[in-house]
PDB file of N, CA and C in Angstrom:
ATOM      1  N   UNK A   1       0.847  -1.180   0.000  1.00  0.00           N
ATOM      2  CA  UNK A   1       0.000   0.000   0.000  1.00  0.00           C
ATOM      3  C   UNK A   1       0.889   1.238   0.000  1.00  0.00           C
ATOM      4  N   UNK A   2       0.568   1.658  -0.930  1.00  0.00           N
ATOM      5  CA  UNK A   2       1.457   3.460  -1.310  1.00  0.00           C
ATOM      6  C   UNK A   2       1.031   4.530  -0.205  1.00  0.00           C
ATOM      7  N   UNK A   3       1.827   5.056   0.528  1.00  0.00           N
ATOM      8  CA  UNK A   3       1.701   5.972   1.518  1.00  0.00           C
ATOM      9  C   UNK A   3       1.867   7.347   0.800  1.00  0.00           C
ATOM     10  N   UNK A   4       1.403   8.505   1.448  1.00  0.00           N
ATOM     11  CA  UNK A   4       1.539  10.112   1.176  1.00  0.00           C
ATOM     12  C   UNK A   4       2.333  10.205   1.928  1.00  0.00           C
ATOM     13  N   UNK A   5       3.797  10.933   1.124  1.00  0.00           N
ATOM     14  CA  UNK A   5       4.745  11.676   1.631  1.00  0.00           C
ATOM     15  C   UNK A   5       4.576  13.088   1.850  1.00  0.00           C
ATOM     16  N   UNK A   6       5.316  13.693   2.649  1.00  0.00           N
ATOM     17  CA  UNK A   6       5.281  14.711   2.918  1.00  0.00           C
ATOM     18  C   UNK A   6       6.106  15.762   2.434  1.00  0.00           C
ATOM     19  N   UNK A   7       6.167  17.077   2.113  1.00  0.00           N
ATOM     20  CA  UNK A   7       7.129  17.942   1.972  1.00  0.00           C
ATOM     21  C   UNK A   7       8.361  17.405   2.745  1.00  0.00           C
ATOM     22  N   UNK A   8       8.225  17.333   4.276  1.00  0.00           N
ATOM     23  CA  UNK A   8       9.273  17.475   4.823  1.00  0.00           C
ATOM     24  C   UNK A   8      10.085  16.158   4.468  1.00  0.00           C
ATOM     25  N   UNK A   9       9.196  14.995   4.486  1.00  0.00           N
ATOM     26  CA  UNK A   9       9.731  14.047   4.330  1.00  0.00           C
ATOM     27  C   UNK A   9      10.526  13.499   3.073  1.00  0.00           C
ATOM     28  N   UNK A  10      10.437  14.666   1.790  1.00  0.00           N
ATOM     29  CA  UNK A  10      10.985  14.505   0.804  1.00  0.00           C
ATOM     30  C   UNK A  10      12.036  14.766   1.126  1.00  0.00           C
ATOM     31  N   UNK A  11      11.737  16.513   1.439  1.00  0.00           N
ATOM     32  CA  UNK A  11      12.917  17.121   1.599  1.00  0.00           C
ATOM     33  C   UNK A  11      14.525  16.246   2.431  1.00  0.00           C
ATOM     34  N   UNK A  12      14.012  15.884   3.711  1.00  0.00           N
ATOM     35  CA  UNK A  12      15.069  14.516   4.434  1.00  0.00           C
ATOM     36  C   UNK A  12      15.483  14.150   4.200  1.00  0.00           C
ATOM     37  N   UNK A  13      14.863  13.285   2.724  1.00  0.00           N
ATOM     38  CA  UNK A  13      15.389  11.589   1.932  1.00  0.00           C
ATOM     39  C   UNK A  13      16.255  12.400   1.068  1.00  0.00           C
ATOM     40  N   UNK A  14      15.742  13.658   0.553  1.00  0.00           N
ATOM     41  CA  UNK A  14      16.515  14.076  -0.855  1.00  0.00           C
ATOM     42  C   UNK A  14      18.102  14.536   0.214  1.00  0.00           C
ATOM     43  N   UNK A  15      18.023  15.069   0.948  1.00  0.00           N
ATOM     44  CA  UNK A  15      19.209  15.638   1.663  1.00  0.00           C
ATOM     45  C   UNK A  15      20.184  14.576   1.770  1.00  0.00           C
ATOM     46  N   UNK A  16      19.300  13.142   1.926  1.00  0.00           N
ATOM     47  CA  UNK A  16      20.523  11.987   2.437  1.00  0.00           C
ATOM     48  C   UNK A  16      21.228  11.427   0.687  1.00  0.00           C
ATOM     49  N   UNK A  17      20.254  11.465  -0.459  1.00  0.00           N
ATOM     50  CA  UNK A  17      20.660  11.243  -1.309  1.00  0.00           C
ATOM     51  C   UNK A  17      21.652  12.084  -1.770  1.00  0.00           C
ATOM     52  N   UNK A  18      21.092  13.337  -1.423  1.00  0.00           N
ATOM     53  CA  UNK A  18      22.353  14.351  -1.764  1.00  0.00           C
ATOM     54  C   UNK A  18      23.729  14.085  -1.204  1.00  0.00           C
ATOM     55  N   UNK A  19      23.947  13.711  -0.206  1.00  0.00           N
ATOM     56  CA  UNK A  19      25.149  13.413   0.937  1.00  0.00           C
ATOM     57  C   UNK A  19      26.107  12.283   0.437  1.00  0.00           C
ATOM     58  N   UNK A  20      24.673  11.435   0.028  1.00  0.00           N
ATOM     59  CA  UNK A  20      25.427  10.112  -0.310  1.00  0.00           C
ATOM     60  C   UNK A  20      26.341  10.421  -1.637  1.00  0.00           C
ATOM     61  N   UNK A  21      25.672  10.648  -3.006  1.00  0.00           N
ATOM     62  CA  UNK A  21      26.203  11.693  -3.563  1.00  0.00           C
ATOM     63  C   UNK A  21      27.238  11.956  -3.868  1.00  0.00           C
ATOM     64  N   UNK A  22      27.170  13.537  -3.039  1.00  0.00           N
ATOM     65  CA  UNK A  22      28.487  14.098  -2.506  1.00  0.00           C
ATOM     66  C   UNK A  22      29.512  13.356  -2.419  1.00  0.00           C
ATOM     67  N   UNK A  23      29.499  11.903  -1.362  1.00  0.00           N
ATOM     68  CA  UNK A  23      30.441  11.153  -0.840  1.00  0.00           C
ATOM     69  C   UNK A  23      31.172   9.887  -1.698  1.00  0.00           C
ATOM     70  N   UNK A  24      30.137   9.968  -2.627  1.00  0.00           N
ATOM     71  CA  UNK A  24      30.459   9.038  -4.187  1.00  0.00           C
ATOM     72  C   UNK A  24      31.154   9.593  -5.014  1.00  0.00           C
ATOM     73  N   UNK A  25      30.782  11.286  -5.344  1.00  0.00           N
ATOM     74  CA  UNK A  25      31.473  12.221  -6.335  1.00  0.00           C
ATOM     75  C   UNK A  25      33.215  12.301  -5.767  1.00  0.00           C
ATOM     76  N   UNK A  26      33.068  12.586  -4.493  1.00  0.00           N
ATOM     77  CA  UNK A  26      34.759  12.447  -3.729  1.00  0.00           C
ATOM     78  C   UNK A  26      35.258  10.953  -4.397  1.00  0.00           C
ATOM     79  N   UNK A  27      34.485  10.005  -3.882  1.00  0.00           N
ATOM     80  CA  UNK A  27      35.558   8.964  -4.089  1.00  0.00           C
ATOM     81  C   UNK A  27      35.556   8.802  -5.678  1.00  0.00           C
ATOM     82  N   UNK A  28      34.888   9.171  -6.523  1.00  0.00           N
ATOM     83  CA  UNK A  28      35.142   8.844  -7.950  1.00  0.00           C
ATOM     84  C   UNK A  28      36.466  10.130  -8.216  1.00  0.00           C
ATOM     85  N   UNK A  29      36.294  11.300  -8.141  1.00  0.00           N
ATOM     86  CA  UNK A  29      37.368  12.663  -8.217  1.00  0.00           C
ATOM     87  C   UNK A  29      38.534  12.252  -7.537  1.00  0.00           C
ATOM     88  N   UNK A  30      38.551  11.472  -6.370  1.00  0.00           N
ATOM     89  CA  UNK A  30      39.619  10.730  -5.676  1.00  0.00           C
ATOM     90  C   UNK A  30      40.764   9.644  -6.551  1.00  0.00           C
ATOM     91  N   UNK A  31      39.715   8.747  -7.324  1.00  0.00           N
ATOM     92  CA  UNK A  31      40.522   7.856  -7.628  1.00  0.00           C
ATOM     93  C   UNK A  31      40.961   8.424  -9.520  1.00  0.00           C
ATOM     94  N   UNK A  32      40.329   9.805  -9.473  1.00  0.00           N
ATOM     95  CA  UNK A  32      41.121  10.599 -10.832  1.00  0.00           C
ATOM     96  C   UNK A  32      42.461  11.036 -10.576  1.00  0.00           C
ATOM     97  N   UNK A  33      42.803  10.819  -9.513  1.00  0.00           N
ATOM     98  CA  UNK A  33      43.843  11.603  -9.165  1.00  0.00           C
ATOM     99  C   UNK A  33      45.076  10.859  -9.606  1.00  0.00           C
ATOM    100  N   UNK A  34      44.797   9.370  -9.676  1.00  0.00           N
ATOM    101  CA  UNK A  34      45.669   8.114  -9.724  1.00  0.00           C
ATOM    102  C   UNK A  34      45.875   8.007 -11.203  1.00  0.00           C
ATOM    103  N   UNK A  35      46.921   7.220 -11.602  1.00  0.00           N
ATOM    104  CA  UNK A  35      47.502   7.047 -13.090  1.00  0.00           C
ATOM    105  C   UNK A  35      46.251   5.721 -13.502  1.00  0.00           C
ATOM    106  N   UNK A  36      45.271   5.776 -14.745  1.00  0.00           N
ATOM    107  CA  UNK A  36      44.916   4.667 -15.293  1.00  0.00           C
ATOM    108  C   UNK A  36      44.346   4.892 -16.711  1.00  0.00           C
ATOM    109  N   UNK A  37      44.107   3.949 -17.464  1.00  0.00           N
ATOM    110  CA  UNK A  37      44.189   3.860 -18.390  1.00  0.00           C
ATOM    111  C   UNK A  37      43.325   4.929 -18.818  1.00  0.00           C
ATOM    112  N   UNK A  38      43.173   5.285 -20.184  1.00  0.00           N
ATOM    113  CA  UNK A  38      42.393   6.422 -20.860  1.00  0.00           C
ATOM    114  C   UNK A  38      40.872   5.944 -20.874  1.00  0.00           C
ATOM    115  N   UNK A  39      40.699   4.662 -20.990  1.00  0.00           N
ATOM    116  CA  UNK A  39      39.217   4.234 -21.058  1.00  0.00           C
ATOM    117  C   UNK A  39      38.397   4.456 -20.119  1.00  0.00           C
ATOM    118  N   UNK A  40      39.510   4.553 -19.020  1.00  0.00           N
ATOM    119  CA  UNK A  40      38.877   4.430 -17.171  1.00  0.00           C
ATOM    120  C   UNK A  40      38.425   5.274 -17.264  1.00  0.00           C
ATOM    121  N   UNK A  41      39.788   6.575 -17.561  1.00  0.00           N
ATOM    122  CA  UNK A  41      39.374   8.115 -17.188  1.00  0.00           C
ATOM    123  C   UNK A  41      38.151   8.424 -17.733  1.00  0.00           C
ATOM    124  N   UNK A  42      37.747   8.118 -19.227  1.00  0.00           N
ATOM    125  CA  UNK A  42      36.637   8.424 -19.714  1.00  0.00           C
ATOM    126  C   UNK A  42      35.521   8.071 -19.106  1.00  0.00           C
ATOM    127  N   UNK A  43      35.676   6.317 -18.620  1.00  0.00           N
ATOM    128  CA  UNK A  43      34.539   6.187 -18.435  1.00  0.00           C
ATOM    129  C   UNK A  43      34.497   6.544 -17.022  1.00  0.00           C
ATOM    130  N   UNK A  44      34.881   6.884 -15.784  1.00  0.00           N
ATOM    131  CA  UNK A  44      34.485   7.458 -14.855  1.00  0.00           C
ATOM    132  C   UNK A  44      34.633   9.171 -15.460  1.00  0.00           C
ATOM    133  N   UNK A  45      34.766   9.957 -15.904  1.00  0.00           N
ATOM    134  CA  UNK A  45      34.442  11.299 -16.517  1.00  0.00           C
ATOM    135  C   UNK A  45      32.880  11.148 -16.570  1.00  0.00           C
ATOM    136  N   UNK A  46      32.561  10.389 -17.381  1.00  0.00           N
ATOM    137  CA  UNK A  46      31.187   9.844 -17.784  1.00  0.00           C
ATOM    138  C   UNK A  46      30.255   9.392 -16.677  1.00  0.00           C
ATOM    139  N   UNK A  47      31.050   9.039 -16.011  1.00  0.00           N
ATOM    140  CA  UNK A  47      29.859   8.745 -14.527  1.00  0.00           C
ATOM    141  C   UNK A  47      30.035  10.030 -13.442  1.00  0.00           C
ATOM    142  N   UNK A  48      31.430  10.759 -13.646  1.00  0.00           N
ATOM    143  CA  UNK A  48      31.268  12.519 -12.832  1.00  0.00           C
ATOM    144  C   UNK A  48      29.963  13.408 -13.806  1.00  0.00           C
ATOM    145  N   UNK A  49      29.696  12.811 -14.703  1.00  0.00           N
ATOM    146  CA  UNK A  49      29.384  13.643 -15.481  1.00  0.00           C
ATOM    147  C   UNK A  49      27.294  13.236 -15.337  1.00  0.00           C
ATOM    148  N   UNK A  50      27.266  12.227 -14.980  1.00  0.00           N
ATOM    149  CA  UNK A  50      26.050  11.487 -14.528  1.00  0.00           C
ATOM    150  C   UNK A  50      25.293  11.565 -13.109  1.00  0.00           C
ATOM    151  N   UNK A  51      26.708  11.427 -12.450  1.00  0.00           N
ATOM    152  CA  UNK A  51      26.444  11.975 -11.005  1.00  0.00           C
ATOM    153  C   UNK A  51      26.210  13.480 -10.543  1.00  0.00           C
ATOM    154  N   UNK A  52      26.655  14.477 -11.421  1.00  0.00           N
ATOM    155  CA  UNK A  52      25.995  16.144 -11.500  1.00  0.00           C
ATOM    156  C   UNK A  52      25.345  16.444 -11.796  1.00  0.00           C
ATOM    157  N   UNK A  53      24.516  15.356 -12.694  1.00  0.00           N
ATOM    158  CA  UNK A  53      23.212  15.874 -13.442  1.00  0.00           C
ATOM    159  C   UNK A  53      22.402  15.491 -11.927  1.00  0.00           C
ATOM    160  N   UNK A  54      22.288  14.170 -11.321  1.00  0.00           N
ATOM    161  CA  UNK A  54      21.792  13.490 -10.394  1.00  0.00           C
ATOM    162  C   UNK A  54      21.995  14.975  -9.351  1.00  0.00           C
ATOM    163  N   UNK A  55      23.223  14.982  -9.130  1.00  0.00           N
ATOM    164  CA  UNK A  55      22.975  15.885  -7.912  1.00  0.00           C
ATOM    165  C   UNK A  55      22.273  17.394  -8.103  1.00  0.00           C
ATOM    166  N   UNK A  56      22.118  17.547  -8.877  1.00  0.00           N
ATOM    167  CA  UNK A  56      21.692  18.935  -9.532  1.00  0.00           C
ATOM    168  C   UNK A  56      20.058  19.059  -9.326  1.00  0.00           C
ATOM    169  N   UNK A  57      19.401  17.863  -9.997  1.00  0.00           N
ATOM    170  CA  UNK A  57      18.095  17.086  -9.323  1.00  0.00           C
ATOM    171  C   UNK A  57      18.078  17.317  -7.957  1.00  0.00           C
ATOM    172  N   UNK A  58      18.490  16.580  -7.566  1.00  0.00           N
ATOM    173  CA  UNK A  58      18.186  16.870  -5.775  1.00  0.00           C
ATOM    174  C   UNK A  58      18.354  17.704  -4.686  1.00  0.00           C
ATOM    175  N   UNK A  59      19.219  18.433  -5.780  1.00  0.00           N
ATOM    176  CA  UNK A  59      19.174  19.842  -5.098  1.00  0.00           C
ATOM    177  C   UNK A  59      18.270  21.068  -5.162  1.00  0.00           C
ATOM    178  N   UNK A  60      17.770  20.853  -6.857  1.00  0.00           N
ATOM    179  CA  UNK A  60      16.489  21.753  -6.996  1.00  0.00           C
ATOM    180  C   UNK A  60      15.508  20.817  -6.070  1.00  0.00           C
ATOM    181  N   UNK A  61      15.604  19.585  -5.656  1.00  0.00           N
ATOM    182  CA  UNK A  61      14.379  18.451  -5.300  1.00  0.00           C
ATOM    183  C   UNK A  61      14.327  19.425  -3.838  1.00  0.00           C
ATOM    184  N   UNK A  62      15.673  19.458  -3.383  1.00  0.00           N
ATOM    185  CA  UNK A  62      15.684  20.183  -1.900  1.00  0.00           C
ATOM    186  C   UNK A  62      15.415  21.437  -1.712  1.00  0.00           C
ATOM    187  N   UNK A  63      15.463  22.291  -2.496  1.00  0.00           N
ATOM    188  CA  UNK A  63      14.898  23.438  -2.624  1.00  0.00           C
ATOM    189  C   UNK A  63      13.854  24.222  -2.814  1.00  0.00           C
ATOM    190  N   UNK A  64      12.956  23.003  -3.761  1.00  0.00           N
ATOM    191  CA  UNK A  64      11.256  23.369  -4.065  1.00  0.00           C
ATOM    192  C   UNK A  64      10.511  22.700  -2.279  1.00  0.00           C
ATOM    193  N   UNK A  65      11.277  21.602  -2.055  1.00  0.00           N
ATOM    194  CA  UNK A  65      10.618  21.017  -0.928  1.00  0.00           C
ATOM    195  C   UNK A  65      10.132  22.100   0.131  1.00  0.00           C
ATOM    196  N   UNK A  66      11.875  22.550   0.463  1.00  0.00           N
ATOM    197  CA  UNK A  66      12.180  23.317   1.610  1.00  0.00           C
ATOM    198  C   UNK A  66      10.818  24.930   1.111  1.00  0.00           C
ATOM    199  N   UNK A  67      10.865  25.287   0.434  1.00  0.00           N
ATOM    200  CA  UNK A  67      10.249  25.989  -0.154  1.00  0.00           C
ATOM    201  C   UNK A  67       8.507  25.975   0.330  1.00  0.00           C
ATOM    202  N   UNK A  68       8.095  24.881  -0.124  1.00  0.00           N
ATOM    203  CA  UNK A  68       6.582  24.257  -0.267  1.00  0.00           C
ATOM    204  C   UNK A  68       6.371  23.977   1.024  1.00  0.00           C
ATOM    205  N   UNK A  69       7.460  23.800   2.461  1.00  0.00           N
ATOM    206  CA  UNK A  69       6.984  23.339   3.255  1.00  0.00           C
ATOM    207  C   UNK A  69       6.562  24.640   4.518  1.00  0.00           C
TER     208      UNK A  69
END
């Protein structure tokens, strides 16, 4: 059975997604720092580049919330 969320309660979940995130974007920018092959770099470029769109989302997500509530 589907429950009604709340403003606030969006707002919460989106904050922790945001965090988590955050703490994924470090360790991917982290391990750019290291020598590896060109394919890597690309393809984690490609997932920094996936993960900003994502966080960008949840930050307007946190902002209309905080907003509405």
């Amino acid at each position: 059975m589907a429950t009604r969320m709340t403003s606030d309660e969006i707002h919460a979940a989106s904050l922790v997604h945001l965090g988590i995130l955050d703490e994924f974007i470090r360790v991917v920018e982290s391990k750019m720092d290291t020598p590896m092959a060109p394919f890597l770099r690309d393809s984690l470029s490609d997932l920094l580049g996936n993960l900003a769109e994502q966080r960008e989302t949840y930050t307007t997500l946190t902002e209309n919330t905080s907003l509405a509530a």
